[in-house]
C-alpha atoms as a PDB file:
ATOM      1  CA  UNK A   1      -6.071  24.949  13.897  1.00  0.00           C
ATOM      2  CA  UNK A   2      -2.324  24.181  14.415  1.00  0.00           C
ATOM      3  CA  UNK A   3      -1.767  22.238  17.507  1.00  0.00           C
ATOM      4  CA  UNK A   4      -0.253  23.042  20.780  1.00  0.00           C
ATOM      5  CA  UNK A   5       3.779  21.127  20.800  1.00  0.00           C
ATOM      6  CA  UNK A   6       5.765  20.481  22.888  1.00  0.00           C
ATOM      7  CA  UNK A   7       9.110  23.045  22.733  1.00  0.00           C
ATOM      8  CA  UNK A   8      12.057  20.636  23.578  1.00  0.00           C
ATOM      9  CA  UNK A   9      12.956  17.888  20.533  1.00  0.00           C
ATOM     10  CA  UNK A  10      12.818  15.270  23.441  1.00  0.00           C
ATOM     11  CA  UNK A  11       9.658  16.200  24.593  1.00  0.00           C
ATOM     12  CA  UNK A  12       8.085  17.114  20.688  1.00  0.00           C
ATOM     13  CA  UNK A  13       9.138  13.586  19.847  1.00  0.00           C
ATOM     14  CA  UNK A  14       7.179  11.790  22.917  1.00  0.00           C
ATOM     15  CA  UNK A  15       4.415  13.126  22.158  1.00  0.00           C
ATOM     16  CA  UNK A  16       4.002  13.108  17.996  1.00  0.00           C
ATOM     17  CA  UNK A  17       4.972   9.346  18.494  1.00  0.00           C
ATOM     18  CA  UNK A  18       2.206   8.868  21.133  1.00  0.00           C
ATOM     19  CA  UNK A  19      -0.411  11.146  19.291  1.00  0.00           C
ATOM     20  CA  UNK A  20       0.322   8.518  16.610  1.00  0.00           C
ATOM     21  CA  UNK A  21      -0.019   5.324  18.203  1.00  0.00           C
ATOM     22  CA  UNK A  22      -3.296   6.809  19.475  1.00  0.00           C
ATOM     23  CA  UNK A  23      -4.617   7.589  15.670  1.00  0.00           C
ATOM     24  CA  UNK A  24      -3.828   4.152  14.861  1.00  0.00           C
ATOM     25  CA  UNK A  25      -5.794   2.597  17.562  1.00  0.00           C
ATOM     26  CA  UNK A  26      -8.675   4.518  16.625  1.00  0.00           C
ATOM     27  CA  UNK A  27      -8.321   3.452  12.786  1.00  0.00           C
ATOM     28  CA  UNK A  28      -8.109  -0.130  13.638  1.00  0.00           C
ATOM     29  CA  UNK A  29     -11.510   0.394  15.771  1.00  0.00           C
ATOM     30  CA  UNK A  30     -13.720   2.301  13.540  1.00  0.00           C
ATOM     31  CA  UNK A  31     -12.283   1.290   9.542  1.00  0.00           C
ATOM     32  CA  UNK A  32     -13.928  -1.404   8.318  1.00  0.00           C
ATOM     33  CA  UNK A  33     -10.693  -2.787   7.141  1.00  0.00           C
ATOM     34  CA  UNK A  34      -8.549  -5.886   7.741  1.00  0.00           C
ATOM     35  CA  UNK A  35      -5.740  -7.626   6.374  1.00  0.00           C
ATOM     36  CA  UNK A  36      -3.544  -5.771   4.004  1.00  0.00           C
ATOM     37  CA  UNK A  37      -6.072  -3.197   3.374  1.00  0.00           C
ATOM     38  CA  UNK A  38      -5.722  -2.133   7.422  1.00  0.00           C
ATOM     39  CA  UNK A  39      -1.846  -2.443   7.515  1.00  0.00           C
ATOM     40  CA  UNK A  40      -1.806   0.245   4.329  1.00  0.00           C
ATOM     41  CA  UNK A  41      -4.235   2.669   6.153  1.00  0.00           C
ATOM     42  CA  UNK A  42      -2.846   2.703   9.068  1.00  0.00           C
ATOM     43  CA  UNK A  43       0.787   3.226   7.276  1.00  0.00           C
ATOM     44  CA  UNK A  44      -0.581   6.337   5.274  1.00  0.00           C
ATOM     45  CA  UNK A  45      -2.603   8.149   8.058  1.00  0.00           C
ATOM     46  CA  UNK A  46      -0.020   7.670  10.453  1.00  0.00           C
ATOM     47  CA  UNK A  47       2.657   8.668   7.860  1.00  0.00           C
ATOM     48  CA  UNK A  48       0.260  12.073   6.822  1.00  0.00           C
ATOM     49  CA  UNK A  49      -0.552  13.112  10.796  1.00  0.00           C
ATOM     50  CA  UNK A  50       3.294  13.154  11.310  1.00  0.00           C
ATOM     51  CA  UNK A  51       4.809  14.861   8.303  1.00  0.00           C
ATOM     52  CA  UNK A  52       1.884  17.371   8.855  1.00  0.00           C
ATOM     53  CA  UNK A  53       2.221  17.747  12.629  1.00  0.00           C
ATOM     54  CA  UNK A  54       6.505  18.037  12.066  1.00  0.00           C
ATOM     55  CA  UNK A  55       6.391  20.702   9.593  1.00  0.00           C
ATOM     56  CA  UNK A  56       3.659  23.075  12.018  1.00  0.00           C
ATOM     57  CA  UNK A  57       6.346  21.806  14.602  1.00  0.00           C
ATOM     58  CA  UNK A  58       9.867  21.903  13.371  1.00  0.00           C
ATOM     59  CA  UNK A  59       8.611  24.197  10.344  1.00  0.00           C
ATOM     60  CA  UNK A  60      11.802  23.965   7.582  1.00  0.00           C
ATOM     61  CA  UNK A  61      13.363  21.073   9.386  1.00  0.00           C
ATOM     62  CA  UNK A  62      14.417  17.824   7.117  1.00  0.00           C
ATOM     63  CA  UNK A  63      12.302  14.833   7.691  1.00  0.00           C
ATOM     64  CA  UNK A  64      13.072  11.565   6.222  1.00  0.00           C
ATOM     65  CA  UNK A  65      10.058   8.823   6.352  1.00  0.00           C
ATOM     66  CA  UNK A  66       9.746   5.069   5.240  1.00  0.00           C
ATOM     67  CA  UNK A  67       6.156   6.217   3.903  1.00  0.00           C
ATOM     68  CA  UNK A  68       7.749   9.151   1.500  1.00  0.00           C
ATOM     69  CA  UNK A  69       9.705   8.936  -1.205  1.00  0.00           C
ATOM     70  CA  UNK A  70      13.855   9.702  -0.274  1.00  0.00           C
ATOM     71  CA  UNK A  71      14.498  13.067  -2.267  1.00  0.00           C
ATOM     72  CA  UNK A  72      17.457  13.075  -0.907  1.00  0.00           C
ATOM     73  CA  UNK A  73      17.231  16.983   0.464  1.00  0.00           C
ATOM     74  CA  UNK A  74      18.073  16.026   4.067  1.00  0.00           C
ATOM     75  CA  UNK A  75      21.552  14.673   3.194  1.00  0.00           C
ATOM     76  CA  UNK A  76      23.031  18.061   3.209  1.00  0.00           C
ATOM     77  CA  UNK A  77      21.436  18.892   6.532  1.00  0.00           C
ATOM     78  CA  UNK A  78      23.337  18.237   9.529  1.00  0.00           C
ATOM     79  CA  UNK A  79      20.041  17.261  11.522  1.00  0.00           C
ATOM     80  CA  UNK A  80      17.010  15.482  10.281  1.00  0.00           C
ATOM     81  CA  UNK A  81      13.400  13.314  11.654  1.00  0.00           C
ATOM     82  CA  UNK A  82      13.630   9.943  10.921  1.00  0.00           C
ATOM     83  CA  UNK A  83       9.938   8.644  11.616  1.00  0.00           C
ATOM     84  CA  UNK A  84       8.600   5.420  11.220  1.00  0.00           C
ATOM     85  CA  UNK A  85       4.442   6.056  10.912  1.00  0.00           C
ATOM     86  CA  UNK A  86       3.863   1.973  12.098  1.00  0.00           C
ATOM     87  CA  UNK A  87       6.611  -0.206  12.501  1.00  0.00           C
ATOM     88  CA  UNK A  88       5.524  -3.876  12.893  1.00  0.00           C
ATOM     89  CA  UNK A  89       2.512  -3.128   9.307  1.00  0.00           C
ATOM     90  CA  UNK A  90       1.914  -7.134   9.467  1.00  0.00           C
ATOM     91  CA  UNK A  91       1.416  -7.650  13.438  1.00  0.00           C
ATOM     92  CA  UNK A  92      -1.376  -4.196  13.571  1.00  0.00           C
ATOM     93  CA  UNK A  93      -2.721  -5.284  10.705  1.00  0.00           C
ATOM     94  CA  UNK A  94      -3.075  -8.873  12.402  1.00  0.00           C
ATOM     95  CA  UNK A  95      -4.304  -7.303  15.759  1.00  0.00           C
ATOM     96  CA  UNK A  96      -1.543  -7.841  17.619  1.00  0.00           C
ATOM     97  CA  UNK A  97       0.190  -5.723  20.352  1.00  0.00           C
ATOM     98  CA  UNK A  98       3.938  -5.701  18.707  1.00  0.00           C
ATOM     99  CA  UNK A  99       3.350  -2.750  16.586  1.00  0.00           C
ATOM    100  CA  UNK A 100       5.435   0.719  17.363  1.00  0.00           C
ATOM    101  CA  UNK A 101       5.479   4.306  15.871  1.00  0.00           C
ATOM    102  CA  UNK A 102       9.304   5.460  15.700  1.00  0.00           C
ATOM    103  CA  UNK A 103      10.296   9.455  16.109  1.00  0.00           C
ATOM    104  CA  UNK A 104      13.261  10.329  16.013  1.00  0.00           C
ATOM    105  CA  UNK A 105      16.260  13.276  15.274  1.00  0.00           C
ATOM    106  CA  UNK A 106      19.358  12.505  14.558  1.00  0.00           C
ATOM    107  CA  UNK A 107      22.054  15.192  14.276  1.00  0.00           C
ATOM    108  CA  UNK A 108      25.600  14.863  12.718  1.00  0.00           C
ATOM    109  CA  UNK A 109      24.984  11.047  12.149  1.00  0.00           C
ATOM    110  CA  UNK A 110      24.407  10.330  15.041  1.00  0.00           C
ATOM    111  CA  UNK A 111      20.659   9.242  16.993  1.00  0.00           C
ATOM    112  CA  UNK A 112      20.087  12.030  19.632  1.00  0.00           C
ATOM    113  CA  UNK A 113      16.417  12.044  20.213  1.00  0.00           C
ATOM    114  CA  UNK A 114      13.935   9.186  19.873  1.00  0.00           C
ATOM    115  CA  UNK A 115      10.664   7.845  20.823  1.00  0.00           C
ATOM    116  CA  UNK A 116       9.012   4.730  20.270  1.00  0.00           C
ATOM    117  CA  UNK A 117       5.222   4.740  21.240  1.00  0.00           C
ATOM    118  CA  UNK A 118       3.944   1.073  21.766  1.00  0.00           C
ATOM    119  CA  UNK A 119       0.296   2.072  21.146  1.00  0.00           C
ATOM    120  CA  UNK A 120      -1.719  -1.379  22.430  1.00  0.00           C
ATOM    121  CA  UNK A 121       0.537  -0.902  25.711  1.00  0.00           C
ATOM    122  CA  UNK A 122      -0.537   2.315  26.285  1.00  0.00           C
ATOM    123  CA  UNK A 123       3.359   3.171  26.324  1.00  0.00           C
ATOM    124  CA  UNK A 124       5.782   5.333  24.838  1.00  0.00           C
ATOM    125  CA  UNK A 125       9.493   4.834  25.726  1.00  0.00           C
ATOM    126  CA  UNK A 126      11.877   8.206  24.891  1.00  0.00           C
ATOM    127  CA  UNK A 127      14.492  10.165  25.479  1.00  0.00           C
ATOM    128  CA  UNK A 128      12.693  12.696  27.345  1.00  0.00           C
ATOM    129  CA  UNK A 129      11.319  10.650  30.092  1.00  0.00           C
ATOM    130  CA  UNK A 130      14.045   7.505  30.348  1.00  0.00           C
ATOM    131  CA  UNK A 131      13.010   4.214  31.792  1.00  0.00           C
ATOM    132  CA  UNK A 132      15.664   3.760  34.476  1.00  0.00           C
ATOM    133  CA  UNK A 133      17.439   0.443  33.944  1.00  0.00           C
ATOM    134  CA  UNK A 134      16.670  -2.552  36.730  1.00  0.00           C
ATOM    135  CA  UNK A 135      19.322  -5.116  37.688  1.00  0.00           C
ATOM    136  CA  UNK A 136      19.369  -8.240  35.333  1.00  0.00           C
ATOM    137  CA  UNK A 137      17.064 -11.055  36.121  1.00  0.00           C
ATOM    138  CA  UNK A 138      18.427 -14.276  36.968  1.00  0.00           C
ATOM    139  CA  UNK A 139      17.347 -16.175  34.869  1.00  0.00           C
ATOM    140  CA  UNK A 140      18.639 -17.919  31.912  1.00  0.00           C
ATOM    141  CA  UNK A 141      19.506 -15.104  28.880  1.00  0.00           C
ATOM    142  CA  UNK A 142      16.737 -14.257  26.698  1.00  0.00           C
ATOM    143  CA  UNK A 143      17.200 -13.015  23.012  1.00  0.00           C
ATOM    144  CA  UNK A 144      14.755 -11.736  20.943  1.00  0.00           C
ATOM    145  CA  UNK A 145      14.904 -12.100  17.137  1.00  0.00           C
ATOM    146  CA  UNK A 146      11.740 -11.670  14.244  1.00  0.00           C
ATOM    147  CA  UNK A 147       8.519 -13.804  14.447  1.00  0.00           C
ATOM    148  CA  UNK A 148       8.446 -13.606  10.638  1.00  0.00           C
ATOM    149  CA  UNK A 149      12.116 -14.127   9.444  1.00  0.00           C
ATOM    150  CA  UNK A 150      14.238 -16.604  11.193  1.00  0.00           C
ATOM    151  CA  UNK A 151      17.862 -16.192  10.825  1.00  0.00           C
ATOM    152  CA  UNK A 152      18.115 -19.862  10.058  1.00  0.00           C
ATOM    153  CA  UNK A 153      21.460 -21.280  11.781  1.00  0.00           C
ATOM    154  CA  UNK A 154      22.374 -17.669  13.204  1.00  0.00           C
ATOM    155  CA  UNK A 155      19.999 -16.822  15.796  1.00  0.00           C
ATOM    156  CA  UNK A 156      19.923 -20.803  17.188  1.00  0.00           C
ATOM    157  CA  UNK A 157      24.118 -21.066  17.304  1.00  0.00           C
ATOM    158  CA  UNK A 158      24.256 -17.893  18.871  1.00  0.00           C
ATOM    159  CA  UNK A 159      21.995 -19.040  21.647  1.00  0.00           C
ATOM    160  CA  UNK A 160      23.453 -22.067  21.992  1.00  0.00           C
ATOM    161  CA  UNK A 161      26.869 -20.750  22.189  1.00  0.00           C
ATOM    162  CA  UNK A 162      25.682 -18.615  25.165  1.00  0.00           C
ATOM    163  CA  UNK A 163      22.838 -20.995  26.497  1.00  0.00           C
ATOM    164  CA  UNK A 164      20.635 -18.412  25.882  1.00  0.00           C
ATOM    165  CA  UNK A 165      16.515 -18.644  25.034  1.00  0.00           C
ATOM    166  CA  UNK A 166      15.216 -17.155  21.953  1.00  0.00           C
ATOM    167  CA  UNK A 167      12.252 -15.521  22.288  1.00  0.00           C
ATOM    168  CA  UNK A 168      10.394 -13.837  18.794  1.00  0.00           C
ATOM    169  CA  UNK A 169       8.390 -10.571  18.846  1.00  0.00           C
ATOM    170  CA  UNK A 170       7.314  -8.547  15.912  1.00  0.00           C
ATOM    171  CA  UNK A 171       8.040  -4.935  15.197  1.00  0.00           C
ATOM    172  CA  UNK A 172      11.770  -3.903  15.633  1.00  0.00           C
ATOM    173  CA  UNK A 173      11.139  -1.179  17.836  1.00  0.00           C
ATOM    174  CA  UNK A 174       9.548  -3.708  20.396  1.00  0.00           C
ATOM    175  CA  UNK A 175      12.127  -6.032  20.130  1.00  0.00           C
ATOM    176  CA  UNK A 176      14.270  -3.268  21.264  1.00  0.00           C
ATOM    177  CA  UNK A 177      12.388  -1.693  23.803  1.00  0.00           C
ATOM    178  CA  UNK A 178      11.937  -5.368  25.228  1.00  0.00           C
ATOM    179  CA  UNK A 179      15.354  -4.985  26.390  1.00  0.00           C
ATOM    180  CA  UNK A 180      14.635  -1.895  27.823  1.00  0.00           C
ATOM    181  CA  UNK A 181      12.156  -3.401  29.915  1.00  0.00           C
ATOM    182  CA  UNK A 182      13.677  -5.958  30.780  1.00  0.00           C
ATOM    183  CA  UNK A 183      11.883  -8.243  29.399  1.00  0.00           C
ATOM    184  CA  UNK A 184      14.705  -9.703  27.407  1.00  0.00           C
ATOM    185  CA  UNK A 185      18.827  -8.894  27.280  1.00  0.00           C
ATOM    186  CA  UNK A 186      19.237  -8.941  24.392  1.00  0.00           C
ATOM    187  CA  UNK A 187      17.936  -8.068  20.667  1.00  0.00           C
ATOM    188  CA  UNK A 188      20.085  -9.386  17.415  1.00  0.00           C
ATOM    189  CA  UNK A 189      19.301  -8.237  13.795  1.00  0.00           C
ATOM    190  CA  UNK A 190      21.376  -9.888  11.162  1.00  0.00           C
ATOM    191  CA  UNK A 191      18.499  -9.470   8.408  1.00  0.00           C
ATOM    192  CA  UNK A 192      19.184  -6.071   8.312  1.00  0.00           C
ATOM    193  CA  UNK A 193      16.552  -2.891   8.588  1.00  0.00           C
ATOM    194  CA  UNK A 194      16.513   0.776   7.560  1.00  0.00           C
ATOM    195  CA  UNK A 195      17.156   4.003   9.291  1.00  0.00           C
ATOM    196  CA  UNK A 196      13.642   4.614   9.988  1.00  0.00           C
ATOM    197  CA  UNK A 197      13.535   1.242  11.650  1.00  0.00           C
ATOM    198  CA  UNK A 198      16.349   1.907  14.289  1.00  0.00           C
ATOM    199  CA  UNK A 199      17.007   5.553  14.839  1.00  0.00           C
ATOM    200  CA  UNK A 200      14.906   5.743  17.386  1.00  0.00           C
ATOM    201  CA  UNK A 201      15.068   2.784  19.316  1.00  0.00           C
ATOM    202  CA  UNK A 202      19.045   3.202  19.505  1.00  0.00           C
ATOM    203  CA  UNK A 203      18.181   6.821  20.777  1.00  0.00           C
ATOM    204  CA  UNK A 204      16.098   5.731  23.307  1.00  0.00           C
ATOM    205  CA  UNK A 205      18.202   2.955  24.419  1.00  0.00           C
ATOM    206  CA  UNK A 206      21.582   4.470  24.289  1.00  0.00           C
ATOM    207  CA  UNK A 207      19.988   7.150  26.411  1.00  0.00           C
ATOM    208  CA  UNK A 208      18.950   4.739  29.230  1.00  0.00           C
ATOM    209  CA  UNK A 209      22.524   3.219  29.206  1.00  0.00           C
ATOM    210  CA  UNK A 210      22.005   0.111  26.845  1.00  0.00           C
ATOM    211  CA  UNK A 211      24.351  -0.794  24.222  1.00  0.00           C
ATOM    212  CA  UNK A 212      23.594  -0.283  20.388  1.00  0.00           C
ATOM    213  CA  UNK A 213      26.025  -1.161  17.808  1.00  0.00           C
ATOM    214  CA  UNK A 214      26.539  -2.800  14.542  1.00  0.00           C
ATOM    215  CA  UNK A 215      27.185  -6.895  15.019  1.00  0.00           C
ATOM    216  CA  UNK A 216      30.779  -6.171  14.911  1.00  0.00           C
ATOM    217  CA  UNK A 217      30.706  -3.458  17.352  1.00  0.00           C
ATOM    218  CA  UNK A 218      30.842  -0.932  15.027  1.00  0.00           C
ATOM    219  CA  UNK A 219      28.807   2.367  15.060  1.00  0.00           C
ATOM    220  CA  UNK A 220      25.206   2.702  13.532  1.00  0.00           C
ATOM    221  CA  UNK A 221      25.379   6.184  11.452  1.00  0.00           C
ATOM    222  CA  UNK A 222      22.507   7.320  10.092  1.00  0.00           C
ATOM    223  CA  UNK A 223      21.513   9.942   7.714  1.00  0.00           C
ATOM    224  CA  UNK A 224      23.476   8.349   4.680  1.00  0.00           C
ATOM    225  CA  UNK A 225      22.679   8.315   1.264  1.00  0.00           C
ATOM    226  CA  UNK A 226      22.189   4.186   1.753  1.00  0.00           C
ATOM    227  CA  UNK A 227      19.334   4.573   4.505  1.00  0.00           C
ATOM    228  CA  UNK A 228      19.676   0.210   4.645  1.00  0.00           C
ATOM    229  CA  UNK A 229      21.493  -0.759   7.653  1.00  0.00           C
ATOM    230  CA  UNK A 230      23.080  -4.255   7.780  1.00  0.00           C
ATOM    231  CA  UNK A 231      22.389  -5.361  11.220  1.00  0.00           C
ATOM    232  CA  UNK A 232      21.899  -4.261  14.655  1.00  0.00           C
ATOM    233  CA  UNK A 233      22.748  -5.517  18.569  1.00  0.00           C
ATOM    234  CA  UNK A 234      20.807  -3.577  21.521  1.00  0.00           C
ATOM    235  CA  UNK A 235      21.633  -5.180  24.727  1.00  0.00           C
ATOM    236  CA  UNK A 236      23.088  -4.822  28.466  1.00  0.00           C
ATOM    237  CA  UNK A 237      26.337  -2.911  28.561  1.00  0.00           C
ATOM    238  CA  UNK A 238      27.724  -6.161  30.754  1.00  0.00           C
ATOM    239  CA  UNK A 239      26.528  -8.791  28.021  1.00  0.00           C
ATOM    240  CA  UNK A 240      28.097  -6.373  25.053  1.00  0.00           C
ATOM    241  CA  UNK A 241      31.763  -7.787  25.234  1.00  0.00           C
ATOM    242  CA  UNK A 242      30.483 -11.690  24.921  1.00  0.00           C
ATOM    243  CA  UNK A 243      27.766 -11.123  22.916  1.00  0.00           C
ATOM    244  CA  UNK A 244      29.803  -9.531  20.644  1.00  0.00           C
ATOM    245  CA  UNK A 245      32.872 -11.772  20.902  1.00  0.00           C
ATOM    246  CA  UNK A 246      30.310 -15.247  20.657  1.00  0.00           C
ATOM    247  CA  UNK A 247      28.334 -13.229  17.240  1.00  0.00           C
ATOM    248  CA  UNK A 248      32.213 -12.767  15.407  1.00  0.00           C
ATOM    249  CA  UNK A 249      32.295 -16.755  15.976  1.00  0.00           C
ATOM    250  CA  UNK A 250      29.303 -17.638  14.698  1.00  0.00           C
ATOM    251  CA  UNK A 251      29.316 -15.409  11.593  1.00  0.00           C
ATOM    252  CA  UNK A 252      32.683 -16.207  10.548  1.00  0.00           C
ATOM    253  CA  UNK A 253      32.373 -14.424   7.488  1.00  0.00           C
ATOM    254  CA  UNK A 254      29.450 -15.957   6.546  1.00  0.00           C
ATOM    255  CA  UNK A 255      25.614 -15.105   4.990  1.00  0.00           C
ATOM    256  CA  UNK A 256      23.480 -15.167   7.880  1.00  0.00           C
ATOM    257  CA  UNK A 257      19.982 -15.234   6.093  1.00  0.00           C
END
């Protein structure tokens, strides 16, 4: 029986993204899985619910998936899903809380819609219903970078540049959302990621007024026939100009990993 969905793209993506995180909860209760063998069923039921659930949707519509091979069809679409079943495999399959499911529609190149459902949070950011920014903190600046790979001297002369803490959380659409929240100001990616992995966290937060842009200020594109993005900085408009300016020092040129 085909499911009742929502009509706006804003809306639709909310709640396929939350529908997800909920199926993934469930697997993680009732398969008698762990380890690896978890992280790859959650990954393929997640990645099956959504493809199925965005062609009854969207029927005809382009969808390009980290859990699918790229045919390439959706490059000569002007608008295309980006979904990303489970972002953060390692940390659900660990039984951790820094996992995310990514939706998102991006039209011209450009991010429009986007949801990121944090499922053990029992909350789904988007760009239907927009967490309204709070004032900064004060407090000293908090950056969030990968638990798993450390940007060796990057992410520590960055911080130290700006007297900033580091702080490390798993899946890169809580990292982002973290800023959101307010949790942190401030995510940096120099390791690089892939389309599914930011369209819809840059959505989401360009929607609620952040700032998302390439390390050198440049802007993320997506839809290309490279879906691997280099880097990405999602922070408070105010912090942009230094953060930016202090980042361009540090890198110098050079091979961040």
């Amino acid at each position: 029986m085909t499911q009742s969905y929502e009509t706006s793209d804003d809306a639709l993506a909310a709640q396929l993204a939350t529908w997800t995180g909920r199926i993934l909860l469930e697997i993680r209760r009732s398969l008698l899985l762990s380890g690896a063998a978890m992280g790859a069923a959650g990954d393929a039921i997640a990645h099956q619910f959504l493809i199925r659930a965005l062609a009854e949707a969207r029927p005809g519509q382009a969808v390009l998936s980290e859990e699918a091979p790229d045919d390439t069809a959706h490059l000569s679409e002007r608008s295309v899903w980006i979904i990303d079943p489970l972002d953060g495999t390692r940390e659900y399959a660990e039984g951790r809380d820094d996992f995310a499911v990514h939706v998102a529609l991006v039209l011209d190149g450009e991010a429009i819609v986007g949801a990121v459902a944090l499922p053990a949070r029992d909350i789904t950011y988007s760009t239907f219903d927009v967490l309204e920014l709070q004032e900064a903190p004060a407090r000293t600046l908090r950056i969030v970078v990968s638990r798993t790979r450390r940007l060796a001297f990057f992410a520590e002369e960055v911080a130290g540049a700006l007297g900033a803490e580091l702080v490390t959380m798993g899946s890169r659409g809580v990292k982002a959302m973290a800023v959101l929240s307010g949790e942190v100001d401030a995510y940096i990616n120099a390791i690089g990621q892939h389309e599914w992995d930011s369209a819809a966290p840059v959505a989401v937060a360009r929607r609620a007024g952040l700032h998302a842009s390439r390390l050198d200020g440049s802007s993320l594109r997506f839809n290309r026939p490279d879906a691997f993005q280099a880097d990405l900085l999602v922070c408070r408009r105010e912090l942009a100009p230094r953060l930016l300016e202090v980042i361009g020092e540090v890198l110098g040129g050079a091979d961040p990993a």
